[in-house]
Each structure stands twice: as structure tokens, then as C-alpha cells.
PDB file of N, CA and C in Angstrom:
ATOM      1  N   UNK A   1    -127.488 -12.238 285.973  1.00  0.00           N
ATOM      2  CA  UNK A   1    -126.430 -11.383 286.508  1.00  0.00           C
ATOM      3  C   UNK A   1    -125.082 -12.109 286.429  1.00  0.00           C
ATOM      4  N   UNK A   2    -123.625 -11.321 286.124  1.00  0.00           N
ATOM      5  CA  UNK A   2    -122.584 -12.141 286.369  1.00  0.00           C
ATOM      6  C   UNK A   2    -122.167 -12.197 287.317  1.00  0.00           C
ATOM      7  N   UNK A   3    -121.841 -13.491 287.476  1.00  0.00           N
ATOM      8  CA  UNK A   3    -120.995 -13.683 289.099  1.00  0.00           C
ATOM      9  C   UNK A   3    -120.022 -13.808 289.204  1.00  0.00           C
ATOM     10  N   UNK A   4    -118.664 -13.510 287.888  1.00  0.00           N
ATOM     11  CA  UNK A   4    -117.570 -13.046 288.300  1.00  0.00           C
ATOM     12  C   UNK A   4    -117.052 -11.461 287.881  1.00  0.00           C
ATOM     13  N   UNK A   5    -115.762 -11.611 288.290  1.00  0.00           N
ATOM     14  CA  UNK A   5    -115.007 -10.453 288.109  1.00  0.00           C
ATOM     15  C   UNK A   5    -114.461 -10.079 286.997  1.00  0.00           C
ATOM     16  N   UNK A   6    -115.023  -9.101 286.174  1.00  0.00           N
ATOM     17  CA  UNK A   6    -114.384  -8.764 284.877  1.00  0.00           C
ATOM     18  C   UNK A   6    -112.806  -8.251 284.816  1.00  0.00           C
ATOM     19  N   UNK A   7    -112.424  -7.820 286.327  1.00  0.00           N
ATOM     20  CA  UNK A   7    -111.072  -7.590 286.052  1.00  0.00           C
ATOM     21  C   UNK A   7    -110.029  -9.011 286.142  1.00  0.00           C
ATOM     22  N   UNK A   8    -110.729 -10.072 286.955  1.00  0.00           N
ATOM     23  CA  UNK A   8    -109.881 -11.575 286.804  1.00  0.00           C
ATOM     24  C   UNK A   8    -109.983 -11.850 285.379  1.00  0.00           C
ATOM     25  N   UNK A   9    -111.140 -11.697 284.416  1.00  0.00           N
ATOM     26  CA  UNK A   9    -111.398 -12.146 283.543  1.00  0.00           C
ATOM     27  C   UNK A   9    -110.370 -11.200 282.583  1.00  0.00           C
ATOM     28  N   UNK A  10    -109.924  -9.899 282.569  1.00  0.00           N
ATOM     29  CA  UNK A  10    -109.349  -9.321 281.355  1.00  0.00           C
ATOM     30  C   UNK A  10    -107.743  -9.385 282.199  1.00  0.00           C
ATOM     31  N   UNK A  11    -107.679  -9.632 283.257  1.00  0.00           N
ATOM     32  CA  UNK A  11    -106.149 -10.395 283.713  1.00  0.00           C
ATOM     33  C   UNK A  11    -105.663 -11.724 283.127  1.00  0.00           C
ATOM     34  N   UNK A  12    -106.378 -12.425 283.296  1.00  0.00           N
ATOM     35  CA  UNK A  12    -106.304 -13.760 282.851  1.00  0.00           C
ATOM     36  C   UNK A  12    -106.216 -13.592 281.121  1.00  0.00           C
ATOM     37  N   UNK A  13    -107.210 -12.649 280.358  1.00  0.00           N
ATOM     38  CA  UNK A  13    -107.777 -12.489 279.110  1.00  0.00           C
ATOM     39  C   UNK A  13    -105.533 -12.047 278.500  1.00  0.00           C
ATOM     40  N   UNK A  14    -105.237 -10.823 279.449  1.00  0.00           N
ATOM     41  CA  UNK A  14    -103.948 -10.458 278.952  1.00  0.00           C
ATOM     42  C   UNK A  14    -102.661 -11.321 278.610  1.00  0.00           C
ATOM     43  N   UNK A  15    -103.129 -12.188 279.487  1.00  0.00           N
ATOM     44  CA  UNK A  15    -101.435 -13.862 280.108  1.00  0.00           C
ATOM     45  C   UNK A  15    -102.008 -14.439 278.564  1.00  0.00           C
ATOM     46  N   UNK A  16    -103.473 -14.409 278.298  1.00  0.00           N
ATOM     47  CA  UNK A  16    -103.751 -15.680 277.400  1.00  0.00           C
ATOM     48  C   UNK A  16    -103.023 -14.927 275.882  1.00  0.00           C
ATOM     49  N   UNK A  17    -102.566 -13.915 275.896  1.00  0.00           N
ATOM     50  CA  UNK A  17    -102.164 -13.305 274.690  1.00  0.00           C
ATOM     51  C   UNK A  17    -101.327 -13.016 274.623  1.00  0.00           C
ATOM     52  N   UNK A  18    -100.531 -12.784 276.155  1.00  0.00           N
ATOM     53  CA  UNK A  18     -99.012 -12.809 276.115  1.00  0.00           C
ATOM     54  C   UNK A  18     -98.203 -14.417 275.646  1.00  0.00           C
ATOM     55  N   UNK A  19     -99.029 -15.293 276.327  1.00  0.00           N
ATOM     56  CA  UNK A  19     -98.222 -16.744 276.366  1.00  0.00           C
ATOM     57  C   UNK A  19     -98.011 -17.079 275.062  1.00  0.00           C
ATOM     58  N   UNK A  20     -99.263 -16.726 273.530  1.00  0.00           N
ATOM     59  CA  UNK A  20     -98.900 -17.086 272.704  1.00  0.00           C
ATOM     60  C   UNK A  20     -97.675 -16.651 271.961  1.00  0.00           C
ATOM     61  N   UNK A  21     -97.527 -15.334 272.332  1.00  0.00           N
ATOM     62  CA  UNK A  21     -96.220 -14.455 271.744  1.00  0.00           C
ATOM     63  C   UNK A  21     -95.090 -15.242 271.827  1.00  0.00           C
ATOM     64  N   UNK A  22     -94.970 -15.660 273.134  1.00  0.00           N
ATOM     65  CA  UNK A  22     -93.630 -15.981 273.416  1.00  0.00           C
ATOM     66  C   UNK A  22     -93.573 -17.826 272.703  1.00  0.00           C
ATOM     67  N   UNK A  23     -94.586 -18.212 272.868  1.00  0.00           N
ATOM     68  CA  UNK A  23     -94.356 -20.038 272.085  1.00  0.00           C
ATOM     69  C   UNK A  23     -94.153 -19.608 270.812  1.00  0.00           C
ATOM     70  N   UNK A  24     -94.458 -18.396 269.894  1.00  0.00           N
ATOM     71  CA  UNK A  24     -94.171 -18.296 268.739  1.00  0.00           C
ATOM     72  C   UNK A  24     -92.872 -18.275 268.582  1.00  0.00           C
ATOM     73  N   UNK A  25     -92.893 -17.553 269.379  1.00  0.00           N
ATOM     74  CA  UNK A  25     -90.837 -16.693 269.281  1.00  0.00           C
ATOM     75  C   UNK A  25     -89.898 -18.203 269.523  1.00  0.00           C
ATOM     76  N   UNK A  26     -90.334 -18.593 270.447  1.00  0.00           N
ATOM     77  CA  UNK A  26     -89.861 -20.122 270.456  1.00  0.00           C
ATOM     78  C   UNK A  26     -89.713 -21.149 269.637  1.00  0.00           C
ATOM     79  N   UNK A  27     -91.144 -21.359 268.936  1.00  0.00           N
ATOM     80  CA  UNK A  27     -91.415 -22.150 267.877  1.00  0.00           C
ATOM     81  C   UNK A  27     -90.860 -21.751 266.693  1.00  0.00           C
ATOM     82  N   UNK A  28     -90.241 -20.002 266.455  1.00  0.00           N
ATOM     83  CA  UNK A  28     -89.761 -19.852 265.036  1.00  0.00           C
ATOM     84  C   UNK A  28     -88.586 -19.190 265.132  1.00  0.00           C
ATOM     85  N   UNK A  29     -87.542 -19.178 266.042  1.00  0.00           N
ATOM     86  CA  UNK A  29     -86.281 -19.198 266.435  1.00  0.00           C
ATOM     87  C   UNK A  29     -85.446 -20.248 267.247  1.00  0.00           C
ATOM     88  N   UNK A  30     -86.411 -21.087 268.261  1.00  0.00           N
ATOM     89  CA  UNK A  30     -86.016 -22.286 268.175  1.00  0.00           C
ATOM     90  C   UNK A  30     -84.924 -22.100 269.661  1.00  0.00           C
ATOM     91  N   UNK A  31     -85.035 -20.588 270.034  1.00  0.00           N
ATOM     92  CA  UNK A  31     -84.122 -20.337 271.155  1.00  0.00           C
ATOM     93  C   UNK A  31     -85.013 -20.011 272.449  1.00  0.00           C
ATOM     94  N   UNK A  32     -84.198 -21.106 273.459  1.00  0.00           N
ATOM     95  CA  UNK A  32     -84.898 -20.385 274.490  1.00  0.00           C
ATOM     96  C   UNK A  32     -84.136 -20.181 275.742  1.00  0.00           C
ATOM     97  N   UNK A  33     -82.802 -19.787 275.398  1.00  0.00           N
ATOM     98  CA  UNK A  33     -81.868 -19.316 276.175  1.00  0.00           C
ATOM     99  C   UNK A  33     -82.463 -18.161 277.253  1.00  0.00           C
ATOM    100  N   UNK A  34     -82.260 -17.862 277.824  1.00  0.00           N
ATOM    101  CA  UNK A  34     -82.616 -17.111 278.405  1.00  0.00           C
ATOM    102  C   UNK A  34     -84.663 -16.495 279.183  1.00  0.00           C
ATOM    103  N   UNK A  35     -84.864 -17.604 278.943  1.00  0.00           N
ATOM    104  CA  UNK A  35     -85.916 -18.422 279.240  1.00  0.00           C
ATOM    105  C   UNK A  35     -85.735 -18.915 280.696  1.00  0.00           C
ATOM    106  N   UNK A  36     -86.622 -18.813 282.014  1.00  0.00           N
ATOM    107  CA  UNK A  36     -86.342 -19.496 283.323  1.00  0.00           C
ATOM    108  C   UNK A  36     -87.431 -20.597 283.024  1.00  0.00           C
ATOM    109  N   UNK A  37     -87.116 -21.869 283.534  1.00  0.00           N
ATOM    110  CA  UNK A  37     -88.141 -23.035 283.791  1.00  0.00           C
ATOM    111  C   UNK A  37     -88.582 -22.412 284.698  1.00  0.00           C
ATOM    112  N   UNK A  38     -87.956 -22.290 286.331  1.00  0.00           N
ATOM    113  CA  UNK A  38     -88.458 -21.848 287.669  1.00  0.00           C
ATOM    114  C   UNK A  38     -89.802 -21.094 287.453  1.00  0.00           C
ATOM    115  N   UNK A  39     -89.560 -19.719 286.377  1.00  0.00           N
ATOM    116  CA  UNK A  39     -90.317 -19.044 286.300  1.00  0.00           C
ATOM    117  C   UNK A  39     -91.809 -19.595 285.556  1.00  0.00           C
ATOM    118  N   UNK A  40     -91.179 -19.978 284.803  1.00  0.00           N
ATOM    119  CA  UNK A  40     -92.798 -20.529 284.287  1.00  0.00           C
ATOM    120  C   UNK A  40     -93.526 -21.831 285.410  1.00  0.00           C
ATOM    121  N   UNK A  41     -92.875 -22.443 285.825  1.00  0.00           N
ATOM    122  CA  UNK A  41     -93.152 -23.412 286.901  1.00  0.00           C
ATOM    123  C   UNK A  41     -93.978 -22.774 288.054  1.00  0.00           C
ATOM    124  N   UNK A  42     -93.537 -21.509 288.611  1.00  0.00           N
ATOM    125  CA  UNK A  42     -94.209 -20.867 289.468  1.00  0.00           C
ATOM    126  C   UNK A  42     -95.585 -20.488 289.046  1.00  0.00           C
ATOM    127  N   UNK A  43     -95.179 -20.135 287.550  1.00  0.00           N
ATOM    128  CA  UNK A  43     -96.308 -19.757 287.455  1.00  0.00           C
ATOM    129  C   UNK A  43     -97.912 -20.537 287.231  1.00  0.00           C
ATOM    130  N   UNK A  44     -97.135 -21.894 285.955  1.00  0.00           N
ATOM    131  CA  UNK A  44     -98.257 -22.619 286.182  1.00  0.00           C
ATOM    132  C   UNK A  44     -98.000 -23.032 288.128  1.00  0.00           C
ATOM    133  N   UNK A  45     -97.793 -23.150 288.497  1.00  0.00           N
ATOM    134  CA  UNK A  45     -98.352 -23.300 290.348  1.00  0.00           C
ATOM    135  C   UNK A  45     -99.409 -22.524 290.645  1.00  0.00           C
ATOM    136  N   UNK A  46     -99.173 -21.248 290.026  1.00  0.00           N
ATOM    137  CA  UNK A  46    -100.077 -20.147 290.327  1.00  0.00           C
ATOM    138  C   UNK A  46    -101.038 -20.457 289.971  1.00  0.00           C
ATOM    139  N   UNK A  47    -101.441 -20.817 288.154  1.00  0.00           N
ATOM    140  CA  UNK A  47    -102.987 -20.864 287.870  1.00  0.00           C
ATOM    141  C   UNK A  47    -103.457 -22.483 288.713  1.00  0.00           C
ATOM    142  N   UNK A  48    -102.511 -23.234 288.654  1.00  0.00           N
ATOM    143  CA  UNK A  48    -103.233 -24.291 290.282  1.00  0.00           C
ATOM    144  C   UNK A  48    -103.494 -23.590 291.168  1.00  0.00           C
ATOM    145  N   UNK A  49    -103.169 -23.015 291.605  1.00  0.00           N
ATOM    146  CA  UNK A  49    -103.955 -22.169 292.935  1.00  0.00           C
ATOM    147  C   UNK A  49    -105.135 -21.835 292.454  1.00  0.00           C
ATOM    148  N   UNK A  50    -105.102 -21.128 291.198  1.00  0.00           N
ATOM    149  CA  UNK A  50    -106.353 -20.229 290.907  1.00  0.00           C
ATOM    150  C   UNK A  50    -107.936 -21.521 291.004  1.00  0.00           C
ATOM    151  N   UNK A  51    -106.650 -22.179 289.554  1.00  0.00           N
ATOM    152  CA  UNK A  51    -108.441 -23.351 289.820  1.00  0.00           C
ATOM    153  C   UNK A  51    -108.791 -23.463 290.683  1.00  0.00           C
ATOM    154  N   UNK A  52    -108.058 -24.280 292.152  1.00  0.00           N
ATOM    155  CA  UNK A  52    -107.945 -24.814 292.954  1.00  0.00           C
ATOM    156  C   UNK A  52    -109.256 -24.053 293.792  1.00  0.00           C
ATOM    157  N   UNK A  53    -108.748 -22.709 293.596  1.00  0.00           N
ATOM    158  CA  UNK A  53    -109.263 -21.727 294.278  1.00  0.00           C
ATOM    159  C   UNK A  53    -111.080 -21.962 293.515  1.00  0.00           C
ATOM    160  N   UNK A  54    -111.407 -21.702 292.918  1.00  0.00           N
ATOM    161  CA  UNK A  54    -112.164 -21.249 291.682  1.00  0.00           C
ATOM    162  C   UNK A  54    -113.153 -22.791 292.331  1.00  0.00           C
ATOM    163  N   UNK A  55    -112.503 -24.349 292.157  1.00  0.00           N
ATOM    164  CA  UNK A  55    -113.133 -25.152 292.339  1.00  0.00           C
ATOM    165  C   UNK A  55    -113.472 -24.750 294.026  1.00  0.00           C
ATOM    166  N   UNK A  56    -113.461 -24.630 294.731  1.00  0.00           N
ATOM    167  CA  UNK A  56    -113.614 -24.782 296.448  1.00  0.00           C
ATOM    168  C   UNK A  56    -114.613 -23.516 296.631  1.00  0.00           C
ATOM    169  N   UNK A  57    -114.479 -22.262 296.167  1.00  0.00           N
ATOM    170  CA  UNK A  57    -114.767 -21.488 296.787  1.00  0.00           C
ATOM    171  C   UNK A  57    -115.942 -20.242 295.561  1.00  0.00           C
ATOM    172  N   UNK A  58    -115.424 -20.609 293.929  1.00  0.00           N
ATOM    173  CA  UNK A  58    -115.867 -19.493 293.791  1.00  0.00           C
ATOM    174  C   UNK A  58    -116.156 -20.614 292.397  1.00  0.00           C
ATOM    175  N   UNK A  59    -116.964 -21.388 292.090  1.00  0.00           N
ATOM    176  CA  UNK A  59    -116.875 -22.314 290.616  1.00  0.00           C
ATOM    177  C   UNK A  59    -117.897 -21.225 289.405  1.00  0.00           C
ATOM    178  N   UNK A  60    -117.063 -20.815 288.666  1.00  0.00           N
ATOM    179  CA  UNK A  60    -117.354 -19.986 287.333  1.00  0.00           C
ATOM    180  C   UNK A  60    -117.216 -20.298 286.220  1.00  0.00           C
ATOM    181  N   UNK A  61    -116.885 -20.086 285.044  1.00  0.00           N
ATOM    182  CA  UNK A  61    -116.637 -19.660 284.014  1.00  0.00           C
ATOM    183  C   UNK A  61    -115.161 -19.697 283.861  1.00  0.00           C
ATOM    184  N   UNK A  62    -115.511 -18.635 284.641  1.00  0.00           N
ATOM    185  CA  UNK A  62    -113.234 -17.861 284.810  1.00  0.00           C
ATOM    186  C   UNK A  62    -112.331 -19.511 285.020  1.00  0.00           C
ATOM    187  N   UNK A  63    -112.708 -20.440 285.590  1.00  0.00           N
ATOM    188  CA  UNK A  63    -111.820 -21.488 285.763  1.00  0.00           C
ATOM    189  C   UNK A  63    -111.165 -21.788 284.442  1.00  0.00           C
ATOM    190  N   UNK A  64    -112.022 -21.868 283.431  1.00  0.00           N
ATOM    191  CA  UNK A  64    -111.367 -22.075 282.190  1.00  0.00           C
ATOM    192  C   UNK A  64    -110.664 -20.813 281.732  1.00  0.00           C
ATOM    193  N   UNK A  65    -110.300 -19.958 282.039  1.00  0.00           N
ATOM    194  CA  UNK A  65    -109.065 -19.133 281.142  1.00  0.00           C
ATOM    195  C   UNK A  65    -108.055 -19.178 282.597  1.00  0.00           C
ATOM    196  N   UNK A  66    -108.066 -19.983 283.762  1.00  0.00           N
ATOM    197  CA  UNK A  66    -106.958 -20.395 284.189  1.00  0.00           C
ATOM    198  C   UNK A  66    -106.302 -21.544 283.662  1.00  0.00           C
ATOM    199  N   UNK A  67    -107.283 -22.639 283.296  1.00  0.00           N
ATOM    200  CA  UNK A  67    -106.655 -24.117 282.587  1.00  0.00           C
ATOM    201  C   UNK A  67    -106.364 -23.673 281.359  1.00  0.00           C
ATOM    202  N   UNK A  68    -106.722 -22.754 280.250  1.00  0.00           N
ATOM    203  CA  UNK A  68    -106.115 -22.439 279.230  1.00  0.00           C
ATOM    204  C   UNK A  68    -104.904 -21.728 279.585  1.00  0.00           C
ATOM    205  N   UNK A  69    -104.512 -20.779 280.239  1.00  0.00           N
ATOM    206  CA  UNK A  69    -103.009 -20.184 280.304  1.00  0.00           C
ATOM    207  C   UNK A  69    -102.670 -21.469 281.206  1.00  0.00           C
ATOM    208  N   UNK A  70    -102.563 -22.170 281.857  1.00  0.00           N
ATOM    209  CA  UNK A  70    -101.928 -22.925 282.437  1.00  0.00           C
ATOM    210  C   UNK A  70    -101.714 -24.064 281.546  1.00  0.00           C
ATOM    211  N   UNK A  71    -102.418 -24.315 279.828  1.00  0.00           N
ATOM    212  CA  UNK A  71    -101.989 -25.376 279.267  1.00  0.00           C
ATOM    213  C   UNK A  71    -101.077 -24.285 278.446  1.00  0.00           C
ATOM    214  N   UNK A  72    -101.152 -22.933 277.891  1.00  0.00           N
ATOM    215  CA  UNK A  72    -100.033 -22.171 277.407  1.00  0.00           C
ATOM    216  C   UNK A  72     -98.389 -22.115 278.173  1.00  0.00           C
ATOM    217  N   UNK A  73     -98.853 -22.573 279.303  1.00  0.00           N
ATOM    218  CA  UNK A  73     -97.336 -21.820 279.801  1.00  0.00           C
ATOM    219  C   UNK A  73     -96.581 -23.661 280.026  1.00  0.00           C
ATOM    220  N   UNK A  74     -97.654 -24.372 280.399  1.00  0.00           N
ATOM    221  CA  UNK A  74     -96.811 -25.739 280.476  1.00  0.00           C
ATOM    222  C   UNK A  74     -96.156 -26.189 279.126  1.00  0.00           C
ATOM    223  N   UNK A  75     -97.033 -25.513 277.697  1.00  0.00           N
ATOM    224  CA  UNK A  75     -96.490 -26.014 276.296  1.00  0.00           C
ATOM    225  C   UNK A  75     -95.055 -25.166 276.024  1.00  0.00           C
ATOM    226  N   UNK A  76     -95.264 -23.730 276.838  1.00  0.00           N
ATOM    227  CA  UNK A  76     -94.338 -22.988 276.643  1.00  0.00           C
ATOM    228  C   UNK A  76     -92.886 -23.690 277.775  1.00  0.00           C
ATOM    229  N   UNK A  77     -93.136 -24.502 278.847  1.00  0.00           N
ATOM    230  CA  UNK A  77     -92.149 -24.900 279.635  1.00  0.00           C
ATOM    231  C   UNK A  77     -91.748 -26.030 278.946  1.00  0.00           C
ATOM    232  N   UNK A  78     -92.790 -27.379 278.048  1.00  0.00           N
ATOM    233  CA  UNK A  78     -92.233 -28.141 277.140  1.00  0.00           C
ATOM    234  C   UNK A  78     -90.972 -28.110 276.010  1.00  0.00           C
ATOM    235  N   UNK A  79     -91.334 -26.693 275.431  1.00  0.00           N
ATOM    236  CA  UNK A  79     -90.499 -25.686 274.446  1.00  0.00           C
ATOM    237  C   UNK A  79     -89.044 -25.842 275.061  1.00  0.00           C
ATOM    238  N   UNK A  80     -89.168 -24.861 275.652  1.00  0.00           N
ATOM    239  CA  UNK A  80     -88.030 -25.054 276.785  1.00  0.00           C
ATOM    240  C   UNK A  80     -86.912 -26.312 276.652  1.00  0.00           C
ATOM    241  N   UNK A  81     -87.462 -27.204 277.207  1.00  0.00           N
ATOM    242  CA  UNK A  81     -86.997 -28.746 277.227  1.00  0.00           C
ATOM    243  C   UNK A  81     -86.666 -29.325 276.337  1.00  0.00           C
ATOM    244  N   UNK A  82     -87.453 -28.687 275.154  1.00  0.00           N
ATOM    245  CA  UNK A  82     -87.218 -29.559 274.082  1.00  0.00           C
ATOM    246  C   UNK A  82     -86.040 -29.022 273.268  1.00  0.00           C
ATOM    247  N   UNK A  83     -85.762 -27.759 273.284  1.00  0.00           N
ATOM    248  CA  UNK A  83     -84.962 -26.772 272.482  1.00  0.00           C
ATOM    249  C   UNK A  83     -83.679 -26.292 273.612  1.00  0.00           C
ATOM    250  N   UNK A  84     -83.498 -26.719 274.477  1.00  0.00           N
ATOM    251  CA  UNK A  84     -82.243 -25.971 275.456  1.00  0.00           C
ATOM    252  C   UNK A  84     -81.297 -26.621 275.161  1.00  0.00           C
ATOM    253  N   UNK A  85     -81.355 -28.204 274.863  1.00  0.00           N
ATOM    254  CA  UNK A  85     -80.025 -29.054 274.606  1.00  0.00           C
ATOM    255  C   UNK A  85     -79.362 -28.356 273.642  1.00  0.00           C
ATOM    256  N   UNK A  86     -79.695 -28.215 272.606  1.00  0.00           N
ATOM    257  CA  UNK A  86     -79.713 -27.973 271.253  1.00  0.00           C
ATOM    258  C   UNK A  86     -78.980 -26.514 271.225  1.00  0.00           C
ATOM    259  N   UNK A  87     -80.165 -25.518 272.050  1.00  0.00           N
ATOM    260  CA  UNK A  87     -79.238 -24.284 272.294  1.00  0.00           C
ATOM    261  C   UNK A  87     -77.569 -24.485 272.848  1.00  0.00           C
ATOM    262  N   UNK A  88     -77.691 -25.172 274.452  1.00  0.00           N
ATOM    263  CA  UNK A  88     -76.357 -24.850 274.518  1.00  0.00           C
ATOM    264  C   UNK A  88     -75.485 -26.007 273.794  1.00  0.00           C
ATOM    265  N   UNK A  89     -75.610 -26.885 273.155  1.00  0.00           N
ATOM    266  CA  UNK A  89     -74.879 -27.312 272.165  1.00  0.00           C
ATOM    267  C   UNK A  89     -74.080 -26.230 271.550  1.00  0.00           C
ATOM    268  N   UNK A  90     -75.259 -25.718 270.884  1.00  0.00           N
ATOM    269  CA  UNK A  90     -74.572 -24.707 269.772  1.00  0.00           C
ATOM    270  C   UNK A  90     -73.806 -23.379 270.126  1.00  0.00           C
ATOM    271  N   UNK A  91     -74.037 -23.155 271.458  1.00  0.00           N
ATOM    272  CA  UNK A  91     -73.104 -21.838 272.504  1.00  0.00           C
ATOM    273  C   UNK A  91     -71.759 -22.515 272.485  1.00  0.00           C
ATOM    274  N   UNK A  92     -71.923 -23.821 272.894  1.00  0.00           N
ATOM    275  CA  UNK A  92     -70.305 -24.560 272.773  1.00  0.00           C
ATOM    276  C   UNK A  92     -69.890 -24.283 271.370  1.00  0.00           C
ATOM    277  N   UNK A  93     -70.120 -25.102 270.686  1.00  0.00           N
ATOM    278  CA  UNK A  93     -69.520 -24.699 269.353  1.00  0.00           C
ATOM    279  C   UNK A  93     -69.286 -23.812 268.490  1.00  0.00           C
ATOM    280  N   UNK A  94     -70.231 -22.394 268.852  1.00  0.00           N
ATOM    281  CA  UNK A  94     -69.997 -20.971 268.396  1.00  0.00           C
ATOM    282  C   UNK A  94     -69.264 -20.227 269.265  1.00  0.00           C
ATOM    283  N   UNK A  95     -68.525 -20.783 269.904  1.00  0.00           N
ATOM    284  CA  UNK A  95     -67.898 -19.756 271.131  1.00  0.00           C
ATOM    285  C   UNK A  95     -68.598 -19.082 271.760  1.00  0.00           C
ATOM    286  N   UNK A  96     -70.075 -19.759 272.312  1.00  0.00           N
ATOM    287  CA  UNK A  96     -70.860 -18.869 272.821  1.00  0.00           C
ATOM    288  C   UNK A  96     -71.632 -17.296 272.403  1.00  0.00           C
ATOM    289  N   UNK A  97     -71.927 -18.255 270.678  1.00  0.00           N
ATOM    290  CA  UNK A  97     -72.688 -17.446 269.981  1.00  0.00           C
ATOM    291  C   UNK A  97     -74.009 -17.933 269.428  1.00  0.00           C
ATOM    292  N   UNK A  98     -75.430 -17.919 269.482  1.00  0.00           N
ATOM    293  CA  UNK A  98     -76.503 -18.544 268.869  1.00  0.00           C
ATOM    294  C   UNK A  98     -76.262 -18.374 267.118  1.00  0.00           C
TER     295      UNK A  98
END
């Protein structure tokens, strides 16, 4: 019998297919202006909760498609970091044009 929740599982299943979209868009425009750290920060917080949760109270399966979106969104907060200098560099020097 399964012992988790197929709707955590196709929640979690949706983030894991959104996160790649956006590291692409990142990885092949190179912009991530308009991009929040905060936001992704919260969020990996969130899938810590989840494990967190997952290890104490409910240990499944499902733990791993929280540590996978939570290694998507930290590569996607790396992105970030690595590409913002660079962006607003180039806002200065285009008159605040990419």
C-alpha cells in the first residue's frame, strides 16, 4: 500500500518542472534582473521545513522530490549571484537598458 500523498507528490512533481524553466531562461539569457533572492530563499526554507518535516514525522519517498527542488532552486539562487553583477553593470552603461 502507499503511504504517501499523491497530491504532495504531483505538487512537489509541478515546482520540479517549473524550477528547470526558469535556470534555463537564466542559463541562456544570462539575465536575472528581476529575479528576488528573498524569494527563492524562502522558498528553499520551505522545502527545509518539508524534509525536516518528512524526517520527524512522516519518512517516505516524497523526501526526495523536496531535496531535489530544493537543490533546483538553490542552483537557481546561485544563478542569481553569479549573473546580477554583470546585469547591473550593463543597466549602467546602457542607460538602463539590458
Amino acid at each position: 500500500m502507499v503511504n504517501f500523498s499523491i497530491w504532495e507528490v504531483l505538487f512537489l512533481c509541478c515546482f520540479a518542472i517549473s524550477w528547470p524553466v526558469s535556470i534555463a531562461k537564466s542559463l541562456r539569457t544570462k539575465i536575472v534582473i528581476g529575479k528576488s533572492p528573498l524569494f527563492m530563499s524562502l522558498v528553499i526554507l520551505g522545502y527545509i521545513f518539508g524534509i525536516i518535516h518528512k524526517l520527524l514525522y512522516s519518512r517516505d519517498i516524497v523526501i526526495w522530490l523536496y531535496v531535489f527542488n530544493a537543490l533546483l532552486v538553490s542552483f537557481d539562487l546561485f544563478l542569481y549571484f553569479l549573473y546580477i553583477g554583470r546585469n547591473r553593470k550593463q543597466l549602467e552603461s546602457n542607460n538602463g537598458k539590458l
